[in-house]
N, C-alpha and C. Protein backbone atom coordinates (compact mmCIF):
# COMPACT_ATOMS: atom_id res chain seq x y z
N UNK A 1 -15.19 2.80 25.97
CA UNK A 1 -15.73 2.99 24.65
C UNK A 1 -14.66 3.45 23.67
N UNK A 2 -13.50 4.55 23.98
CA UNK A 2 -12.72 4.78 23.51
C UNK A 2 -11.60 3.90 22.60
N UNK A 3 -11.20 3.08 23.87
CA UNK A 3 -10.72 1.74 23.78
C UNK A 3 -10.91 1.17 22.47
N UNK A 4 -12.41 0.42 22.39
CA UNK A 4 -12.91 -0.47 21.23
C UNK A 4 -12.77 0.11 19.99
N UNK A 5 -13.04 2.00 20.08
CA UNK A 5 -13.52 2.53 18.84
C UNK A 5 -11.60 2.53 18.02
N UNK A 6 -10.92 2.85 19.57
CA UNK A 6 -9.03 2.74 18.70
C UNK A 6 -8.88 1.47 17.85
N UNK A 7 -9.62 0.42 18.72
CA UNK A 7 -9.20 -0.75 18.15
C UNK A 7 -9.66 -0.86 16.68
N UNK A 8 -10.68 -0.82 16.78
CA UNK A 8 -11.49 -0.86 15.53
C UNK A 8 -10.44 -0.25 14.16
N UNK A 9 -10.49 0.78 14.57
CA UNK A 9 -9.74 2.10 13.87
C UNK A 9 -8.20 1.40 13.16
N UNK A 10 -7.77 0.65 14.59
CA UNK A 10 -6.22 -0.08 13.94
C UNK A 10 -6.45 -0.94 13.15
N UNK A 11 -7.92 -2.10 13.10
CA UNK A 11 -8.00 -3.16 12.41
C UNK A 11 -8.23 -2.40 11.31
N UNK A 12 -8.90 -1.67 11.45
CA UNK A 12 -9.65 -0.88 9.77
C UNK A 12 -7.91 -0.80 9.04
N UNK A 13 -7.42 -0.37 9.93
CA UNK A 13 -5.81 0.26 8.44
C UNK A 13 -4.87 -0.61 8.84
N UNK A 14 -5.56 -1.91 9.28
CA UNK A 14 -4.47 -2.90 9.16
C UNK A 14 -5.25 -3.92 7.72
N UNK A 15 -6.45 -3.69 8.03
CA UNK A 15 -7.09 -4.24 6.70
C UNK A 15 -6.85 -3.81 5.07
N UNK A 16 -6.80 -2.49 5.42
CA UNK A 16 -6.47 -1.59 4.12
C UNK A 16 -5.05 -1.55 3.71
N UNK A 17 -3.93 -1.65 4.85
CA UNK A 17 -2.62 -1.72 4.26
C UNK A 17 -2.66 -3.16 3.52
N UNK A 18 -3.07 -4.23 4.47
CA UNK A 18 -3.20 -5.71 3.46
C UNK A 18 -4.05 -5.37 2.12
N UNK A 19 -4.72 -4.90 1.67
CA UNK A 19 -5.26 -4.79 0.74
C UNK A 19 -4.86 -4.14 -0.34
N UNK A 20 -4.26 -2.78 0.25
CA UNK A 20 -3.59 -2.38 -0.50
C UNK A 20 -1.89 -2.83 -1.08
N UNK A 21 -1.41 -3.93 -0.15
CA UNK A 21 -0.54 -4.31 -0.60
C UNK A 21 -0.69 -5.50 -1.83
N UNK A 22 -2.05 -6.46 -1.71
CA UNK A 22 -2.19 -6.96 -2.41
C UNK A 22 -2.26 -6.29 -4.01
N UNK A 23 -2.96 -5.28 -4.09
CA UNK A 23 -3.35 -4.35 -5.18
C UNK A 23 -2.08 -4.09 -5.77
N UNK A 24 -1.28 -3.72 -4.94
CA UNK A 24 0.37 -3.36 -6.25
C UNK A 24 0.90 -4.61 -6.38
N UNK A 25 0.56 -5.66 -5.87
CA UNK A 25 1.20 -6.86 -6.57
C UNK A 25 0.01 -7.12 -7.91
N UNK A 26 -0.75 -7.84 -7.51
CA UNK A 26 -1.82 -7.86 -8.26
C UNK A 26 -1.85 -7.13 -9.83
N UNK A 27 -1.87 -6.10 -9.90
CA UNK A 27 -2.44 -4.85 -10.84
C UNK A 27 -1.08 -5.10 -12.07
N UNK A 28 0.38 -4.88 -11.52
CA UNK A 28 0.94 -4.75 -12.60
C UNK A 28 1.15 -5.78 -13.13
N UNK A 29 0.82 -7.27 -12.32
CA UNK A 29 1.26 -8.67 -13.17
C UNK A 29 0.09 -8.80 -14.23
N UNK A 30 -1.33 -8.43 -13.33
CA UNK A 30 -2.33 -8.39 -14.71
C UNK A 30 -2.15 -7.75 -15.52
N UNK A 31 -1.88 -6.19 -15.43
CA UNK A 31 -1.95 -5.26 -16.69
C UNK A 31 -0.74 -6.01 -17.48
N UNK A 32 0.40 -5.96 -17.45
CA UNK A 32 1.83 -6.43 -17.83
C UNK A 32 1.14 -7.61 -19.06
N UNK A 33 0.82 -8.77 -18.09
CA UNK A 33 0.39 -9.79 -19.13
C UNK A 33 -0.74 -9.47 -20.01
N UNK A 34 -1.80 -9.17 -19.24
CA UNK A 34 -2.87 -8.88 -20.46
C UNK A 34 -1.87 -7.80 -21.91
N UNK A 35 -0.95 -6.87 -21.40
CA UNK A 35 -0.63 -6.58 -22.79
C UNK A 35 0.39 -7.53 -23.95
N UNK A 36 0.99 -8.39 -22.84
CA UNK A 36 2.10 -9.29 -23.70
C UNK A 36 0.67 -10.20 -24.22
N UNK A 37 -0.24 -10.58 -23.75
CA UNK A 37 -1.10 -11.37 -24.15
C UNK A 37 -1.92 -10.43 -25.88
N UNK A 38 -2.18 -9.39 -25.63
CA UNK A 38 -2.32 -8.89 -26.68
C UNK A 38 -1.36 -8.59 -27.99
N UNK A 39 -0.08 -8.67 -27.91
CA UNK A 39 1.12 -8.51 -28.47
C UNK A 39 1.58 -9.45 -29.17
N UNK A 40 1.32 -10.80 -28.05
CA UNK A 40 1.39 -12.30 -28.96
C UNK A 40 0.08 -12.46 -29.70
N UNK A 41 -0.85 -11.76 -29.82
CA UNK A 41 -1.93 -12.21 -30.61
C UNK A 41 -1.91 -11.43 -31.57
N UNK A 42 -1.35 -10.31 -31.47
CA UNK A 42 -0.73 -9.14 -32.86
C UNK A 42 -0.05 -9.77 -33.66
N UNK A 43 1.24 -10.26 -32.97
CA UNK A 43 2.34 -10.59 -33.68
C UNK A 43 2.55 -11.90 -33.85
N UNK A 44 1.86 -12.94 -33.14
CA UNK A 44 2.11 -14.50 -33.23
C UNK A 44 3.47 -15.08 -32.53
N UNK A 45 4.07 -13.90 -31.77
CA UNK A 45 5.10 -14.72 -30.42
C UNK A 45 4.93 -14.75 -29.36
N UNK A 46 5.42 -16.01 -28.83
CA UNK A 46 4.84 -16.21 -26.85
C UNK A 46 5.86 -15.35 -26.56
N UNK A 47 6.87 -15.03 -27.04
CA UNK A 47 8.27 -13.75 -26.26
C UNK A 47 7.55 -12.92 -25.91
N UNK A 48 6.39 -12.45 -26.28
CA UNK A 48 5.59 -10.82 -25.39
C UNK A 48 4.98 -11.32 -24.26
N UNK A 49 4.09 -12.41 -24.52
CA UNK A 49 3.59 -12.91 -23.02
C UNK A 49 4.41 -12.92 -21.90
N UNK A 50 5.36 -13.62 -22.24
CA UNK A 50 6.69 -14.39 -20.85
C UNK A 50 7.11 -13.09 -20.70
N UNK A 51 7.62 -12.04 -21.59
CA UNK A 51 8.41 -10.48 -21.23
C UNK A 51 7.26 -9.77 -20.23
N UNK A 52 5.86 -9.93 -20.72
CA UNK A 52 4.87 -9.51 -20.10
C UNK A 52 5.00 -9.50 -18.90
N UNK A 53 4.45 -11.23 -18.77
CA UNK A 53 4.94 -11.90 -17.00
C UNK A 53 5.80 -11.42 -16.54
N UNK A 54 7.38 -11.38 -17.00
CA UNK A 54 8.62 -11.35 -16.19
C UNK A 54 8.40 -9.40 -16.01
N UNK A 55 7.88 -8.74 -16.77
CA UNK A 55 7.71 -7.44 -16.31
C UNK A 55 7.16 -6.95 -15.01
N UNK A 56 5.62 -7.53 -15.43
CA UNK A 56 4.94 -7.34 -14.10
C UNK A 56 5.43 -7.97 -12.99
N UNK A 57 5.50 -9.01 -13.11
CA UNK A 57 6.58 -9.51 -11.70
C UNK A 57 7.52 -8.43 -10.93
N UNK A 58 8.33 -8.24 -11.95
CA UNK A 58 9.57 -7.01 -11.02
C UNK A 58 8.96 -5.76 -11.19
N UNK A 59 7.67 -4.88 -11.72
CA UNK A 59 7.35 -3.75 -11.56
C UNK A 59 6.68 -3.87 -9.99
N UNK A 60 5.54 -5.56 -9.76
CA UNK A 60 4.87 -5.48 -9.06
C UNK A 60 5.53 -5.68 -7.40
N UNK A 61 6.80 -6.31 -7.60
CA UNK A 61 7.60 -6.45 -6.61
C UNK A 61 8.60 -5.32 -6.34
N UNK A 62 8.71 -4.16 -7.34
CA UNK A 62 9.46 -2.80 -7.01
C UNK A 62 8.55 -2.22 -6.48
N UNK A 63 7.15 -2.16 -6.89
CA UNK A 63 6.15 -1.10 -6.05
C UNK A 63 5.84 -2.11 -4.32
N UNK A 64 6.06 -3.12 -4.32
CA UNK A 64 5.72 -3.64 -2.37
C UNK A 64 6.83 -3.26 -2.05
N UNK A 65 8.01 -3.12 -2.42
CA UNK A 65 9.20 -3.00 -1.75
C UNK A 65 9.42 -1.55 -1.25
N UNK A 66 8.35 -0.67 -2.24
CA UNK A 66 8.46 1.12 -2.25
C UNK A 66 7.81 1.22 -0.81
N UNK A 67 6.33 0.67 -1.29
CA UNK A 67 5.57 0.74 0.16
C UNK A 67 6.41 0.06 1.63
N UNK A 68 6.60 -0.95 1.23
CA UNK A 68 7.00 -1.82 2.64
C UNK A 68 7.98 -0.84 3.30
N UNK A 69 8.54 0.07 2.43
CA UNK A 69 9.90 0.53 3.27
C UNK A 69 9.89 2.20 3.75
N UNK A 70 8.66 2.17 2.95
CA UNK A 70 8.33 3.71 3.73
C UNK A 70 7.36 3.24 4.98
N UNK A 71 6.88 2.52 5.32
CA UNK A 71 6.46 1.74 6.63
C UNK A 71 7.13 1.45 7.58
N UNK A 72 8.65 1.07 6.98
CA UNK A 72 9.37 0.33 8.11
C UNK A 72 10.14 1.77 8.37
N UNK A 73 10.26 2.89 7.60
CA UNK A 73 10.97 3.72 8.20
C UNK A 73 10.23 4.56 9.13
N UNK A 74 8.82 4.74 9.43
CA UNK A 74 8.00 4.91 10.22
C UNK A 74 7.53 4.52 11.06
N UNK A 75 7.74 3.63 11.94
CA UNK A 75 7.62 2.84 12.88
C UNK A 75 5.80 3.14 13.51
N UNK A 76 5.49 4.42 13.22
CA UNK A 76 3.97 4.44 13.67
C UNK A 76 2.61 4.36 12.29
N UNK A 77 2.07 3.93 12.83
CA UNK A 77 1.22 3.57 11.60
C UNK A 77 0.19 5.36 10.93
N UNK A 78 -0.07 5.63 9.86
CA UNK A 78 -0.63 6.90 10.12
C UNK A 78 -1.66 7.40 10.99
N UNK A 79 -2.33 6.01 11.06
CA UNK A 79 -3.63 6.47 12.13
C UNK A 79 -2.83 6.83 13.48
N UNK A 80 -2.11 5.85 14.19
CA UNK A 80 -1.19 6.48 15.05
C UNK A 80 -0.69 7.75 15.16
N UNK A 81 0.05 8.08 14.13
CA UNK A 81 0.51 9.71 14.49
C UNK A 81 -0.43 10.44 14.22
N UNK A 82 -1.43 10.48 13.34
CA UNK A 82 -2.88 11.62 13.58
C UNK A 82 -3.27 11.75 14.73
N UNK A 83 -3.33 10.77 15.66
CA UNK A 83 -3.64 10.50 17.10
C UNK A 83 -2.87 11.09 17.98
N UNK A 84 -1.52 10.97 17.88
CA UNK A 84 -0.33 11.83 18.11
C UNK A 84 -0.33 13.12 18.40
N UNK A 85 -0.70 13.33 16.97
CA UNK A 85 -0.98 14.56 16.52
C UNK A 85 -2.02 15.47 16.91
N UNK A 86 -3.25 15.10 17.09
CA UNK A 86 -4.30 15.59 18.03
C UNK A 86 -3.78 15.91 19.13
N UNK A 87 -3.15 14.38 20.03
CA UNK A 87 -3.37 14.75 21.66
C UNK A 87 -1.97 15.90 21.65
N UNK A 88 -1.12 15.60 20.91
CA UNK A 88 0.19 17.19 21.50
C UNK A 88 -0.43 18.12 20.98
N UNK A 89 -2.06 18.55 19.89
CA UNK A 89 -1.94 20.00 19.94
C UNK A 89 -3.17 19.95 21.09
N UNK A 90 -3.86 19.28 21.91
CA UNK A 90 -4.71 19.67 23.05
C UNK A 90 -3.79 19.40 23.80
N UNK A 91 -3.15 18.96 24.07
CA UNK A 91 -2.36 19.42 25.35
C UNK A 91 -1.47 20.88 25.12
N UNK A 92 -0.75 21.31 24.09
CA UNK A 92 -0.50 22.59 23.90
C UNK A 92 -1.67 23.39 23.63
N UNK A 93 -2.89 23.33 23.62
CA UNK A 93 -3.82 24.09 23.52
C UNK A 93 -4.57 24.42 24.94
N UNK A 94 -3.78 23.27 26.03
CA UNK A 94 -4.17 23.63 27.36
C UNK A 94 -3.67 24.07 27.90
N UNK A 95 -2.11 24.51 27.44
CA UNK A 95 -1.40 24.88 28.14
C UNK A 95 -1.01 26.55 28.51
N UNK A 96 -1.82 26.53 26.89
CA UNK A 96 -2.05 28.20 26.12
C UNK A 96 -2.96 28.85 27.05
N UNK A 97 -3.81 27.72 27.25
CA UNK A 97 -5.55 28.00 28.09
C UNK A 97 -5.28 28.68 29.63
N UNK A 98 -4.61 27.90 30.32
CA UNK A 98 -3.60 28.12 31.31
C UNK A 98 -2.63 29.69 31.61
């Protein structure tokens, strides 16, 4: 039973890291353009749109690169080391017991 419920547990924050990685790409190319999109309709130049685009692009690709690499320097996923983290303080809590 244990088993299934870990598994579960890994798919759950393997779902949420994909999701959440989508979200920082996502978020700053929309916000970015929707304001160059408002800017060219202020001012009457496509230069805010395209600056827009080319913004969000490299804000939205500096924030996956932030995440991706505090991941890769962690090699365990967080649910992992909470898990970690439990079983070394019951086993030092048995040892106390002892």
């Amino acid at each position: 039973m244990k088993d299934k419920r870990k598994q579960n547990r890994e798919v759950a924050n393997s779902l949420v890291l994909v999701l959440q990685f989508g979200l920082n790409i996502i978020t700053p190319i929309l916000l970015c353009t929707i304001v160059g999109a408002v800017l060219t309709k202020n001012f009457g130049s496509k230069g805010y749109t395209i600056a827009g685009i080319l913004i969000g692009i490299v804000a939205a690709f500096n924030g996956a690169y932030r995440m991706v690499r505090g991941y890769l320097k962690n090699p365990e996923s967080p649910g992992q080391r909470a898990r970690r983290l439990e079983e070394e303080a019951k086993q030092s809590q048995e040892v106390k017991d002892d």
